[in-house]
N, C-alpha and C. Protein backbone atom coordinates (compact mmCIF):
# COMPACT_ATOMS: atom_id res chain seq x y z
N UNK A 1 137.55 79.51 18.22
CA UNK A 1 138.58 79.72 19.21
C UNK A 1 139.77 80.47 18.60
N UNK A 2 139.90 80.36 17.03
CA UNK A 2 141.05 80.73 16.64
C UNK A 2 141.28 82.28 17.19
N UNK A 3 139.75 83.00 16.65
CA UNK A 3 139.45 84.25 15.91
C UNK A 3 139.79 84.83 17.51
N UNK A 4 139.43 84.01 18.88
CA UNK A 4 139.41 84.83 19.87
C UNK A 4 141.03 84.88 20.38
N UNK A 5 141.90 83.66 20.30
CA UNK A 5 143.22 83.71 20.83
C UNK A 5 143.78 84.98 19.81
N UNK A 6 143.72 85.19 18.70
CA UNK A 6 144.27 86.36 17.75
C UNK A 6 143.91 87.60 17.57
N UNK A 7 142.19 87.96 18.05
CA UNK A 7 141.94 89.09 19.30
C UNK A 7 141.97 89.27 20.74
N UNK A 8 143.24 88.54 21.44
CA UNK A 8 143.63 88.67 22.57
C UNK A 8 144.75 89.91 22.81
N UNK A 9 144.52 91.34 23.17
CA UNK A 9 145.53 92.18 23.42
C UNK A 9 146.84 91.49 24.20
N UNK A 10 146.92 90.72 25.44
CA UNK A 10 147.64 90.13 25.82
C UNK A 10 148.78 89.33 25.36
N UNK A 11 147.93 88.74 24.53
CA UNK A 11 148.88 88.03 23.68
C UNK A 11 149.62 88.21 22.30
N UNK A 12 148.66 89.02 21.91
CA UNK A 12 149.12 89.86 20.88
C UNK A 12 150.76 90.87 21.58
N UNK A 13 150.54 91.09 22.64
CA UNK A 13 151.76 92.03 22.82
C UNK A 13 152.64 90.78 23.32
N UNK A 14 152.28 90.17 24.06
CA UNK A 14 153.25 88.80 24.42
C UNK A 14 154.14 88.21 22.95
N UNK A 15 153.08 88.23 21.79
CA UNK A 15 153.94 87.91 20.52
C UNK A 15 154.28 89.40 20.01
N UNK A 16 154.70 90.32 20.49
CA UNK A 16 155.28 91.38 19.38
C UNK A 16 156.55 91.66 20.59
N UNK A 17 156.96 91.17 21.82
CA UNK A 17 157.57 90.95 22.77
C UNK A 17 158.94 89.99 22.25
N UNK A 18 158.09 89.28 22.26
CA UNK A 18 158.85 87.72 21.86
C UNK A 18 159.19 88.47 20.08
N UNK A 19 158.72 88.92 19.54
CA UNK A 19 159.19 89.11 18.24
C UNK A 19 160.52 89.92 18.38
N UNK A 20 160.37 90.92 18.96
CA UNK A 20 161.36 92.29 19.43
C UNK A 20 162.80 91.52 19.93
N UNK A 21 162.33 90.78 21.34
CA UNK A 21 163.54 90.46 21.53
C UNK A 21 164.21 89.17 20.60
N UNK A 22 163.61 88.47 20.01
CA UNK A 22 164.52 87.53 18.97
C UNK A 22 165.17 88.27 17.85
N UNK A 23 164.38 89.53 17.91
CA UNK A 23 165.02 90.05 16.76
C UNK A 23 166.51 90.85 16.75
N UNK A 24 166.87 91.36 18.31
CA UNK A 24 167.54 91.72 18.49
C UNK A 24 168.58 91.29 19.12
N UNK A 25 168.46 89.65 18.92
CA UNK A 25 169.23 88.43 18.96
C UNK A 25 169.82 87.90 18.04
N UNK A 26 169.42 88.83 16.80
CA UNK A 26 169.54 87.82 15.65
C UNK A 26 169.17 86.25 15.34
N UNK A 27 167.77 86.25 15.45
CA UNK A 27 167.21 85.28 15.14
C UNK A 27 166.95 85.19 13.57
N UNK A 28 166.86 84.35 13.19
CA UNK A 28 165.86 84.27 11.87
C UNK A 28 164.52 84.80 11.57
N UNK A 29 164.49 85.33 10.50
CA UNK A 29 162.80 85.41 10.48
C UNK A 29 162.32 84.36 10.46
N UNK A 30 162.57 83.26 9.58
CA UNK A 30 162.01 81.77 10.33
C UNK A 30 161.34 81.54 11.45
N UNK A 31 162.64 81.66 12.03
CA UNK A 31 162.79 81.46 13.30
C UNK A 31 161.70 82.06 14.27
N UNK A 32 161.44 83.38 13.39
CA UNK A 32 160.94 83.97 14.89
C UNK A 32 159.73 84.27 13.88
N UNK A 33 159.07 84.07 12.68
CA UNK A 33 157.81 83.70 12.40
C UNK A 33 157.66 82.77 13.17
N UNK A 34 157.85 81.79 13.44
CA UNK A 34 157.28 80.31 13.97
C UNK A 34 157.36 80.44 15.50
N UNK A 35 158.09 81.63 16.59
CA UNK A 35 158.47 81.30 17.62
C UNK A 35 156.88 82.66 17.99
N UNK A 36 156.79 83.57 16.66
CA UNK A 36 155.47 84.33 17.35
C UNK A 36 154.70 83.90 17.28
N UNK A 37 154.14 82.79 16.15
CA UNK A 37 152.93 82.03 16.11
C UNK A 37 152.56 80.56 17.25
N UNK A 38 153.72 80.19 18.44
CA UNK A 38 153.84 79.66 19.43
C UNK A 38 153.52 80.98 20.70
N UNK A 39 154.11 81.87 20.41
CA UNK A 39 153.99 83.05 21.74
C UNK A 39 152.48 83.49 21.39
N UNK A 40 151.74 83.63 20.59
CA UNK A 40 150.62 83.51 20.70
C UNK A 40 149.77 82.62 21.12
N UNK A 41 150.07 81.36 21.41
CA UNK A 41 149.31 80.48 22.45
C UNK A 41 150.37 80.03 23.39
N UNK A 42 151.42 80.68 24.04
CA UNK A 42 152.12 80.21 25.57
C UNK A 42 151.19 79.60 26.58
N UNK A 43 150.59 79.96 26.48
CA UNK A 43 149.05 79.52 28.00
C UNK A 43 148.53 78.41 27.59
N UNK A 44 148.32 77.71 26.47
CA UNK A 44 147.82 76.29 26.10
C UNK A 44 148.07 75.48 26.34
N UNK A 45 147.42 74.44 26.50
CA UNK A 45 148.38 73.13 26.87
C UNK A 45 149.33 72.56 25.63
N UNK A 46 150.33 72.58 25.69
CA UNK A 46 151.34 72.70 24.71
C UNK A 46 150.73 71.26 23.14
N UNK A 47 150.15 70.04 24.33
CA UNK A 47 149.08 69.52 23.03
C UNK A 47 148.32 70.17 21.83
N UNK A 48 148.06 71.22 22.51
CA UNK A 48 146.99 72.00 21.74
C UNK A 48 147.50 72.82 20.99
N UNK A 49 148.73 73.01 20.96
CA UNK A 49 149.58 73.95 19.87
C UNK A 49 149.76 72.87 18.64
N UNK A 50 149.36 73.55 17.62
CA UNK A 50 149.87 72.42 16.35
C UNK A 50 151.21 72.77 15.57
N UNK A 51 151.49 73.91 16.36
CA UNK A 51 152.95 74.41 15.38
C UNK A 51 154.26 72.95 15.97
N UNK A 52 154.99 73.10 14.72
CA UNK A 52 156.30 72.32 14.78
C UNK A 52 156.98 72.78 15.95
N UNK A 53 157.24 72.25 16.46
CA UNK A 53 158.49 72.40 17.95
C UNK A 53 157.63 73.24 19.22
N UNK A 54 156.46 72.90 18.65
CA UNK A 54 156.09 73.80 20.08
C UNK A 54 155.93 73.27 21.68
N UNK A 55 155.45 72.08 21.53
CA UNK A 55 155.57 71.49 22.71
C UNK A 55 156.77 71.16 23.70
N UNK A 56 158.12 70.96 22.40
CA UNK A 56 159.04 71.52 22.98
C UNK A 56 159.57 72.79 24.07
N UNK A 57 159.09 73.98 23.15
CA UNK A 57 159.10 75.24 23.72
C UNK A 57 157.94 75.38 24.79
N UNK A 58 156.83 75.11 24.90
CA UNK A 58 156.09 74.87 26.17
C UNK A 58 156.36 74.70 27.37
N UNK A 59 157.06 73.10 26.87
CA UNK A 59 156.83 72.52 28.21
C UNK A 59 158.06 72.31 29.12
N UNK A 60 158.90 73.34 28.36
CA UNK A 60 160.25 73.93 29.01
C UNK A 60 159.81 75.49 29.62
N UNK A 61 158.74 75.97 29.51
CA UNK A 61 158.20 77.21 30.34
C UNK A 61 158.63 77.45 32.06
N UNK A 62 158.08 76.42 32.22
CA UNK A 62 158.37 76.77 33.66
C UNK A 62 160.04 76.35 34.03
N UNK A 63 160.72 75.68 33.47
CA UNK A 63 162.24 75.79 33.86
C UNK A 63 163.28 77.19 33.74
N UNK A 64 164.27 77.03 35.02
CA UNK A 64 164.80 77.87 35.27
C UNK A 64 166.09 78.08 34.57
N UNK A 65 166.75 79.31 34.58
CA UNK A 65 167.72 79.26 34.26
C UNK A 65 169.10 78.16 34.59
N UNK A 66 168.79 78.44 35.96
CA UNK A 66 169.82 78.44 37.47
C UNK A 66 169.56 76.30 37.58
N UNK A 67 168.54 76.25 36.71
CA UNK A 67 167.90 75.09 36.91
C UNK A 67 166.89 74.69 38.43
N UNK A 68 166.22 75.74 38.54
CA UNK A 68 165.65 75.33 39.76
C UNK A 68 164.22 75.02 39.67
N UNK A 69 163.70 75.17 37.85
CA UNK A 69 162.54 75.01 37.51
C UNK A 69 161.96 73.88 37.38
N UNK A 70 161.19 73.76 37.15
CA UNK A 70 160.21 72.45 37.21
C UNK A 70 159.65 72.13 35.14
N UNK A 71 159.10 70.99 34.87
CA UNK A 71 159.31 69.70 35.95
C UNK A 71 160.61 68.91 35.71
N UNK A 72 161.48 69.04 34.61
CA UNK A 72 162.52 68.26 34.84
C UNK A 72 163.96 69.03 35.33
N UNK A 73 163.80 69.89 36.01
CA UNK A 73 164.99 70.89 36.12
C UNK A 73 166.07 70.93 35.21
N UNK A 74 165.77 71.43 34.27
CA UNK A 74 166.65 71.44 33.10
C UNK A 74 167.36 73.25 33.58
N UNK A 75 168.46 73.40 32.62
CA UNK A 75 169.21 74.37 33.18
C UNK A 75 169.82 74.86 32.49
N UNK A 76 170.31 76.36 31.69
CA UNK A 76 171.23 76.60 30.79
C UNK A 76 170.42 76.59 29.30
N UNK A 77 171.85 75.97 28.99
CA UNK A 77 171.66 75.50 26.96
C UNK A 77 170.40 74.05 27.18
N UNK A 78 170.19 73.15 28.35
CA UNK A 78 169.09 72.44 28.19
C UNK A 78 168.13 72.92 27.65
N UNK A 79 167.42 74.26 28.28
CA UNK A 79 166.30 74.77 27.82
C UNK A 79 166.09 75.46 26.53
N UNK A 80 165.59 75.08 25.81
CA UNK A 80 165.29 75.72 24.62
C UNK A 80 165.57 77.25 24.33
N UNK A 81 166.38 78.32 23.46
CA UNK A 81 166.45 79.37 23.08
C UNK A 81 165.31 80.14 23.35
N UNK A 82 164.26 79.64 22.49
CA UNK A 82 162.60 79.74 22.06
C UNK A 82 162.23 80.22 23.07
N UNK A 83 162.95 79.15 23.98
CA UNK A 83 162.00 79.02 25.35
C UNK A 83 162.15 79.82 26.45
N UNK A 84 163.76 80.62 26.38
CA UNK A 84 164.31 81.48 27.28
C UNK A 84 163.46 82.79 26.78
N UNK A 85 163.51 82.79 25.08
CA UNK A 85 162.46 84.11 24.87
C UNK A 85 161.71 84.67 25.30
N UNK A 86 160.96 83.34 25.17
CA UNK A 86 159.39 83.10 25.47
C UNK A 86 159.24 83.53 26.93
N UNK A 87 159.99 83.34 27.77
CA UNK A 87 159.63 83.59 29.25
C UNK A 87 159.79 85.17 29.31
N UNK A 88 161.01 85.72 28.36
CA UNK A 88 161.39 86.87 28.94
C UNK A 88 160.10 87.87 29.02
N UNK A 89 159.51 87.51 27.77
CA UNK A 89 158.76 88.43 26.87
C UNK A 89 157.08 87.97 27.67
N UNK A 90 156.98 86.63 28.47
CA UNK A 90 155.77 86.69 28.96
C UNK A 90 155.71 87.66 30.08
N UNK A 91 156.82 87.34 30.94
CA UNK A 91 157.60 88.17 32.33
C UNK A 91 157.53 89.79 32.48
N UNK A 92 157.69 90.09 31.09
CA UNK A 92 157.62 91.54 30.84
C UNK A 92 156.18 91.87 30.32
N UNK A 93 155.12 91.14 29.55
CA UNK A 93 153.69 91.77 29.47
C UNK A 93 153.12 91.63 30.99
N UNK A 94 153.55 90.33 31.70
CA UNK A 94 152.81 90.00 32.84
C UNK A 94 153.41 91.20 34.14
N UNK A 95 154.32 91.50 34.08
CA UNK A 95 154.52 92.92 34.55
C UNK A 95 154.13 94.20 34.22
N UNK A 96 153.76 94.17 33.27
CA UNK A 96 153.34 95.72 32.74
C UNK A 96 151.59 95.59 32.40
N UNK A 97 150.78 94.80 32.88
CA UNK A 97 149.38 94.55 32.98
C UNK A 97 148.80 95.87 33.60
N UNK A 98 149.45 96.49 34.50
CA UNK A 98 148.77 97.52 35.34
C UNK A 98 149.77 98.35 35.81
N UNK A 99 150.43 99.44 34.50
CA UNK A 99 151.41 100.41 34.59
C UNK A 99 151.34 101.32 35.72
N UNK A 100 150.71 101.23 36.80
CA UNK A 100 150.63 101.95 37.73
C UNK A 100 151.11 101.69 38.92
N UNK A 101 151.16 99.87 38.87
CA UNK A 101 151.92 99.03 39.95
C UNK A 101 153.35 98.64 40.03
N UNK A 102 153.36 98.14 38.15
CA UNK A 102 154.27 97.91 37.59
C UNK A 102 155.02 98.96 36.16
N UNK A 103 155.74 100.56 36.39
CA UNK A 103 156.07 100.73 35.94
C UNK A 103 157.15 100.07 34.75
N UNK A 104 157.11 100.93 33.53
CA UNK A 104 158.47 100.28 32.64
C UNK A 104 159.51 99.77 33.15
N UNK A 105 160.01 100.90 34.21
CA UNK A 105 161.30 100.82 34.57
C UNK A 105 161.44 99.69 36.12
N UNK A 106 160.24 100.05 36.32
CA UNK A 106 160.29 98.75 37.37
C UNK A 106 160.53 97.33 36.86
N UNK A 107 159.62 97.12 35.96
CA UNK A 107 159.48 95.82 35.19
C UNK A 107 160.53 95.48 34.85
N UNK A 108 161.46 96.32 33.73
CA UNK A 108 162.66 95.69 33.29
C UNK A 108 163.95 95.75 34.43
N UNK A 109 163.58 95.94 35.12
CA UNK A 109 164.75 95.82 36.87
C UNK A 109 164.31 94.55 37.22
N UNK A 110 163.26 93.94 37.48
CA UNK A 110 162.72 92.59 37.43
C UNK A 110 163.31 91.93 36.81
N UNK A 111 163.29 91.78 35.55
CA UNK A 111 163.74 90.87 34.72
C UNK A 111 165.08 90.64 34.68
N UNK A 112 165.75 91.71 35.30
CA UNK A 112 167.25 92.19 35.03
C UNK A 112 168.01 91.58 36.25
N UNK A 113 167.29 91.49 37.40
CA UNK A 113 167.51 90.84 38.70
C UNK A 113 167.23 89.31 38.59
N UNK A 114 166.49 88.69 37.81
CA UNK A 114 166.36 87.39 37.64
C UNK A 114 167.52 87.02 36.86
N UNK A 115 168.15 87.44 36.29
CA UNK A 115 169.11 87.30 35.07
C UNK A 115 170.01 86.54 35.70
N UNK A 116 169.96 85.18 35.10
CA UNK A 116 171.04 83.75 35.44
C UNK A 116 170.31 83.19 36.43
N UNK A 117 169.31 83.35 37.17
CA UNK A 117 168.63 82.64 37.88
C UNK A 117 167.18 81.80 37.19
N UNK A 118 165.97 83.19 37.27
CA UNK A 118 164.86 82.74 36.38
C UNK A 118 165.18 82.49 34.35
N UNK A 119 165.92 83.75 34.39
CA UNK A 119 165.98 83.78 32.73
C UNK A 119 167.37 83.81 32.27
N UNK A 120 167.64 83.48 30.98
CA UNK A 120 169.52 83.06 30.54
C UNK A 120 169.33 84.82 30.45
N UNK A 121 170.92 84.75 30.58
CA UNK A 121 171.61 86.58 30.78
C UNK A 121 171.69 86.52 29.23
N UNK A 122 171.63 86.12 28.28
CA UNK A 122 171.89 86.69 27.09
C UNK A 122 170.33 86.91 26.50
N UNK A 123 169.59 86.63 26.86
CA UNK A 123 168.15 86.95 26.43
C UNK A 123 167.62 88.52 27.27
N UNK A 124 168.09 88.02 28.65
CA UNK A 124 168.04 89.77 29.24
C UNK A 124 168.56 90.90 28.37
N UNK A 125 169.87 90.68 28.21
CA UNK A 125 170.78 91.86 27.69
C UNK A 125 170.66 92.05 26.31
N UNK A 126 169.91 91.40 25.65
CA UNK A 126 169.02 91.78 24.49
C UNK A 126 167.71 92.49 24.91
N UNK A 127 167.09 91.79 25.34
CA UNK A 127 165.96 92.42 25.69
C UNK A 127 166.13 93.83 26.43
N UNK A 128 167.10 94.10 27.26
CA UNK A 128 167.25 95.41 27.86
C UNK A 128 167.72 96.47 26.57
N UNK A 129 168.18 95.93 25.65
CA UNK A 129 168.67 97.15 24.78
C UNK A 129 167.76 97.31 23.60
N UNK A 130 166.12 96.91 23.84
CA UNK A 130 165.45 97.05 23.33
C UNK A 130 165.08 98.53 23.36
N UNK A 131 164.54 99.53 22.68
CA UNK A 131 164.40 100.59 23.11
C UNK A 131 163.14 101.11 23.70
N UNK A 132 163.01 101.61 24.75
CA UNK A 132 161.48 101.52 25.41
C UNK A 132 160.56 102.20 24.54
N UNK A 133 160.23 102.43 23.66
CA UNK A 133 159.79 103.11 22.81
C UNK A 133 158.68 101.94 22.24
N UNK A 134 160.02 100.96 21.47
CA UNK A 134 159.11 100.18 21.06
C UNK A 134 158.32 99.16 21.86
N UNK A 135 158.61 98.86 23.42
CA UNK A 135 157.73 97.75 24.46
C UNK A 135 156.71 98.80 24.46
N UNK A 136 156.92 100.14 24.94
CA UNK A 136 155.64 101.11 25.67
C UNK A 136 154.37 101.15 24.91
């Protein structure tokens, strides 16, 4: 199972996503070694992740910024850093699956319109000054 989650294109860009924008957060490399080797299994049941703090960062996935997410409506600084990443950077491969529907520039208008609702505004406005060069 390992060999196939680490030849997953999907996820592979989901973790070089999540790498990009922590980095231009000033994260740690620590930090964001351990937050790509979690963004490589986001879709698991967070049990099944054996990394340190991951279940943490999981199972804060579906919560909102605005707090309107599920399941404990957590909101803000509740939700994990990791975890605001983690969404931005799934939000943006899961938009750009089929560049023909979902242009670049469409996609990151998405993300940019959720900003303080679905995802924290300081993870957007990193992520937007990413340079499209390196997402494309």
């Amino acid at each position: 199972m390992r060999a196939a989650i680490l030849d997953d294109p999907h996820r592979r860009r989901v973790a070089a996503f999540t790498i990009a924008i922590a980095r231009a957060m000033g994260i740690t490399k620590e930090d964001i070694r351990v937050l790509a080797r979690i963004a490589f299994c986001y879709n698991l049941p967070p049990h099944a992740v054996p990394f340190a703090g991951a279940a943490e960062i999981l199972l804060a996935q579906h919560e909102s910024y605005d707090g309107t997410g599920y399941p404990q409506r957590r909101h803000g600084d509740q939700i994990p850093l990791r975890t605001h990443i983690l969404k931005v950077a799934v939000a943006f491969e899961t938009g750009l699956i089929d560049w023909r529907i979902h242009p670049l520039s469409r996609t990151k208008r998405q993300i940019k319109d959720q900003s303080e609702k679905e995802f924290d505004p300081s993870v957007v406005s990193a992520f937007l000054q990413i340079p499209d060069a390196v997402v494309d």
